[in-house]
C-alpha atoms as a PDB file:
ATOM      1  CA  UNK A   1     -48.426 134.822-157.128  1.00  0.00           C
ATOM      2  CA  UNK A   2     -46.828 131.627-156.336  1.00  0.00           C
ATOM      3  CA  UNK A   3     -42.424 131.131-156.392  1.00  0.00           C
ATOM      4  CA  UNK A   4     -41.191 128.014-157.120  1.00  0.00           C
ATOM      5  CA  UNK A   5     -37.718 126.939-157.251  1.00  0.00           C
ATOM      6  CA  UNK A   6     -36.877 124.017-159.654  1.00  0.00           C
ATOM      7  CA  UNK A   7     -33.900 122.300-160.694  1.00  0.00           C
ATOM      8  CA  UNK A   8     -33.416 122.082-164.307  1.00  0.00           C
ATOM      9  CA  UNK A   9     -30.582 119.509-165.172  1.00  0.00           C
ATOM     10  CA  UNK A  10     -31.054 119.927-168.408  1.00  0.00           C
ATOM     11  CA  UNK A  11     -30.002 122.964-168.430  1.00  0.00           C
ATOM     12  CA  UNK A  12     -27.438 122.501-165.314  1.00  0.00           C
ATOM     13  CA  UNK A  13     -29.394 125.475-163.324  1.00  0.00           C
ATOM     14  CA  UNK A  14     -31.647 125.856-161.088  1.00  0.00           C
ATOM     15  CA  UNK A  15     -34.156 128.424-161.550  1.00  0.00           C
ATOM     16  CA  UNK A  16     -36.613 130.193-159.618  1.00  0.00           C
ATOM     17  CA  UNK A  17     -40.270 131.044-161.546  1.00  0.00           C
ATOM     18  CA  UNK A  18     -42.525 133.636-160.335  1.00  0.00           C
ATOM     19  CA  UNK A  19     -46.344 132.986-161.292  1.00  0.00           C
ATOM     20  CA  UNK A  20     -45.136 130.492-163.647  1.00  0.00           C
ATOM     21  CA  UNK A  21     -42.532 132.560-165.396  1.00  0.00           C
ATOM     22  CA  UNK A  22     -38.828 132.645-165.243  1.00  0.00           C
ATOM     23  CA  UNK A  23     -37.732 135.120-163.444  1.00  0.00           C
ATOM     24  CA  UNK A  24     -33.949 133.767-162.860  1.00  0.00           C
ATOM     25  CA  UNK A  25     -31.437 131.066-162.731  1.00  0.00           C
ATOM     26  CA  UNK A  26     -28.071 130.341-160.739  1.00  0.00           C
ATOM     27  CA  UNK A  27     -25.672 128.219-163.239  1.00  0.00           C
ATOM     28  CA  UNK A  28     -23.982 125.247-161.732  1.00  0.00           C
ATOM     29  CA  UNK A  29     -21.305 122.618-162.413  1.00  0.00           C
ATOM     30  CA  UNK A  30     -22.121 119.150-160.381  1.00  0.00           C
ATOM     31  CA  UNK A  31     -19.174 116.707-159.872  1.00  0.00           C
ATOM     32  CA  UNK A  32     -19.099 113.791-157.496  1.00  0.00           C
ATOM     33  CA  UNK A  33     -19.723 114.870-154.246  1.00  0.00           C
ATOM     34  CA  UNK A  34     -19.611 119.349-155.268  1.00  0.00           C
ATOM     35  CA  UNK A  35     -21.264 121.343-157.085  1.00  0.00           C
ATOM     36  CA  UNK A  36     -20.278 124.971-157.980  1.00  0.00           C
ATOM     37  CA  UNK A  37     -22.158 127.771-158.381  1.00  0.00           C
ATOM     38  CA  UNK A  38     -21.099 130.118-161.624  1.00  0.00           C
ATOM     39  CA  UNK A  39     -23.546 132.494-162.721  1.00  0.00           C
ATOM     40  CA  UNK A  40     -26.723 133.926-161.076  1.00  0.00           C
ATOM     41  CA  UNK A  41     -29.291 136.082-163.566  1.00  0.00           C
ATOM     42  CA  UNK A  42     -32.445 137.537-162.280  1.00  0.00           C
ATOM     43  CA  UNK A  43     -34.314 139.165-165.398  1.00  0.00           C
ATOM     44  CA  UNK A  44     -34.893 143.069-164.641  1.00  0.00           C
ATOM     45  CA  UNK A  45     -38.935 143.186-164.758  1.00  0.00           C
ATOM     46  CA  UNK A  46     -38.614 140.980-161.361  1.00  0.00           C
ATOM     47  CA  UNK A  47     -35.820 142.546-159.949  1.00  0.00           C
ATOM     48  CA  UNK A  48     -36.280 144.804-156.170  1.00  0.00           C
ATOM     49  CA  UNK A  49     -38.334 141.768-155.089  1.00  0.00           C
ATOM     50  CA  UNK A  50     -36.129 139.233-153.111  1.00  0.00           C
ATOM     51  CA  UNK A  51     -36.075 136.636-155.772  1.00  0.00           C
ATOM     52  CA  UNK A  52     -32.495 136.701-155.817  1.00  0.00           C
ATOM     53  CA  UNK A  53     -32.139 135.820-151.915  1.00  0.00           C
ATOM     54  CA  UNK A  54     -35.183 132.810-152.049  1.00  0.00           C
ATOM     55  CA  UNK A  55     -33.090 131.704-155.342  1.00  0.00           C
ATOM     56  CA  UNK A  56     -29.798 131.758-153.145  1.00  0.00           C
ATOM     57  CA  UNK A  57     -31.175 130.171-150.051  1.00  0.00           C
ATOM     58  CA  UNK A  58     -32.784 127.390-152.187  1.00  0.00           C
ATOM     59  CA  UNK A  59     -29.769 126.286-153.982  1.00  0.00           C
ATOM     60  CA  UNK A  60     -28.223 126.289-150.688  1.00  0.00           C
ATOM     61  CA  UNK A  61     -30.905 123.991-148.248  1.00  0.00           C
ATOM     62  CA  UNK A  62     -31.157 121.932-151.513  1.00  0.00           C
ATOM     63  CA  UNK A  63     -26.978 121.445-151.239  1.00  0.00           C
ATOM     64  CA  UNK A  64     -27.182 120.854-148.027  1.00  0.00           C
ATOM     65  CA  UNK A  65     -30.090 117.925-148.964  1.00  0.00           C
ATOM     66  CA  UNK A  66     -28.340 116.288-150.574  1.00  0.00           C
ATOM     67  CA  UNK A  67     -24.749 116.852-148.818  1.00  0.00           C
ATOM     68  CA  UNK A  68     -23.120 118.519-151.689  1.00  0.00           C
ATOM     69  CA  UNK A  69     -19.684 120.521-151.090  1.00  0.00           C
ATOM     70  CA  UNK A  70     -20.411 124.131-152.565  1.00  0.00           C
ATOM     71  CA  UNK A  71     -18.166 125.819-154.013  1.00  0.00           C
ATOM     72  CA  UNK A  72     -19.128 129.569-154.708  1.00  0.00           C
ATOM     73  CA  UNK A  73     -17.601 131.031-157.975  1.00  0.00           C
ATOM     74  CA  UNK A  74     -20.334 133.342-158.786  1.00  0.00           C
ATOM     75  CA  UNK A  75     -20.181 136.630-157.065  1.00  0.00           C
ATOM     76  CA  UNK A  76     -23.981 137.050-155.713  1.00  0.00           C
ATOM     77  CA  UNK A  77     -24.001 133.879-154.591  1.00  0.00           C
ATOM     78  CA  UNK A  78     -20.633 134.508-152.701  1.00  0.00           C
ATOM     79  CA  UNK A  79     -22.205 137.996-151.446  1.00  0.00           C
ATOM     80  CA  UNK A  80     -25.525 136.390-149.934  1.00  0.00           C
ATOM     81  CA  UNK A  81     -23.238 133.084-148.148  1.00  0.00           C
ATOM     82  CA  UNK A  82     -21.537 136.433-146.620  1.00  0.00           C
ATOM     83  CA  UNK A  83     -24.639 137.160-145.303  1.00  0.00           C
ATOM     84  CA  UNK A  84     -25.991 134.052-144.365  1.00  0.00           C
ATOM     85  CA  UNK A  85     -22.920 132.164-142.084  1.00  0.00           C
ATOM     86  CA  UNK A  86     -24.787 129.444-141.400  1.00  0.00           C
ATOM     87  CA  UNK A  87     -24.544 127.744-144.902  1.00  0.00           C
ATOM     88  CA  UNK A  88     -20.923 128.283-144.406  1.00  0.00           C
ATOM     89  CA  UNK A  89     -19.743 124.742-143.298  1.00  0.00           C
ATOM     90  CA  UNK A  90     -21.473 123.879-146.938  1.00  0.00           C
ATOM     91  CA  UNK A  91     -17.840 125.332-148.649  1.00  0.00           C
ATOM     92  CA  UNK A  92     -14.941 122.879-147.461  1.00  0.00           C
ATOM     93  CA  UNK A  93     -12.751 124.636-144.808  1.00  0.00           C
ATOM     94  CA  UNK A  94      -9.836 124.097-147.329  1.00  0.00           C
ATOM     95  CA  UNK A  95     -11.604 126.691-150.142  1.00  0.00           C
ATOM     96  CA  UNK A  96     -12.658 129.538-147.296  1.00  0.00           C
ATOM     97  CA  UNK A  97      -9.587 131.872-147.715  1.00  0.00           C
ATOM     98  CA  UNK A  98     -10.102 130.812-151.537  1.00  0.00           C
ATOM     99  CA  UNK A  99     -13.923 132.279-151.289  1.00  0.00           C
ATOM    100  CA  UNK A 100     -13.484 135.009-149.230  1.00  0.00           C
ATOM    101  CA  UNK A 101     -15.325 133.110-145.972  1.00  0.00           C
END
């Protein structure tokens, strides 16, 4: 089945559907020239599948689109940027001791 990501303004969250059903979300807060990630949810009956990481690395190249300072408040999403140095430079050098980076 097909996995879309989507951002749903609305709602302030972007969230990631699986065969055209939610399957998760990552919470954000957007202002001026940041945005912050606070909460990532993946519902249970999708969970072992890798939905998290395509969520995270979404949110992320989408960020980076459209030049967006990230700050990373919410712990998976923290986690997977530990993983994945290269979306580093997205988190302003001042906020890396702040983040854990």
């Amino acid at each position: 089945m097909a996995t879309r990501v989507a951002d749903n303004t609305d709602e302030s969250r972007f969230e990631i559907f699986d065969g055209g059903e939610l399957a998760g979300f990552v919470e954000y807060h957007r202002f001026r020239d940041e945005i912050a990630f606070l909460h990532t949810e993946i519902d249970p009956r999708f969970g072992g599948r890798g939905l998290g990481g395509t969520l995270a690395r979404s949110v992320f190249d989408e960020a980076r689109k459209q030049e967006l300072k990230v700050l990373p408040f919410c712990p998976f999403i923290r986690g997977w940027l530990g993983k994945h140095p290269e979306f580093t430079d997205l988190v302003p050098k001042a906020q890396h001791a702040r983040f854990g980076l």
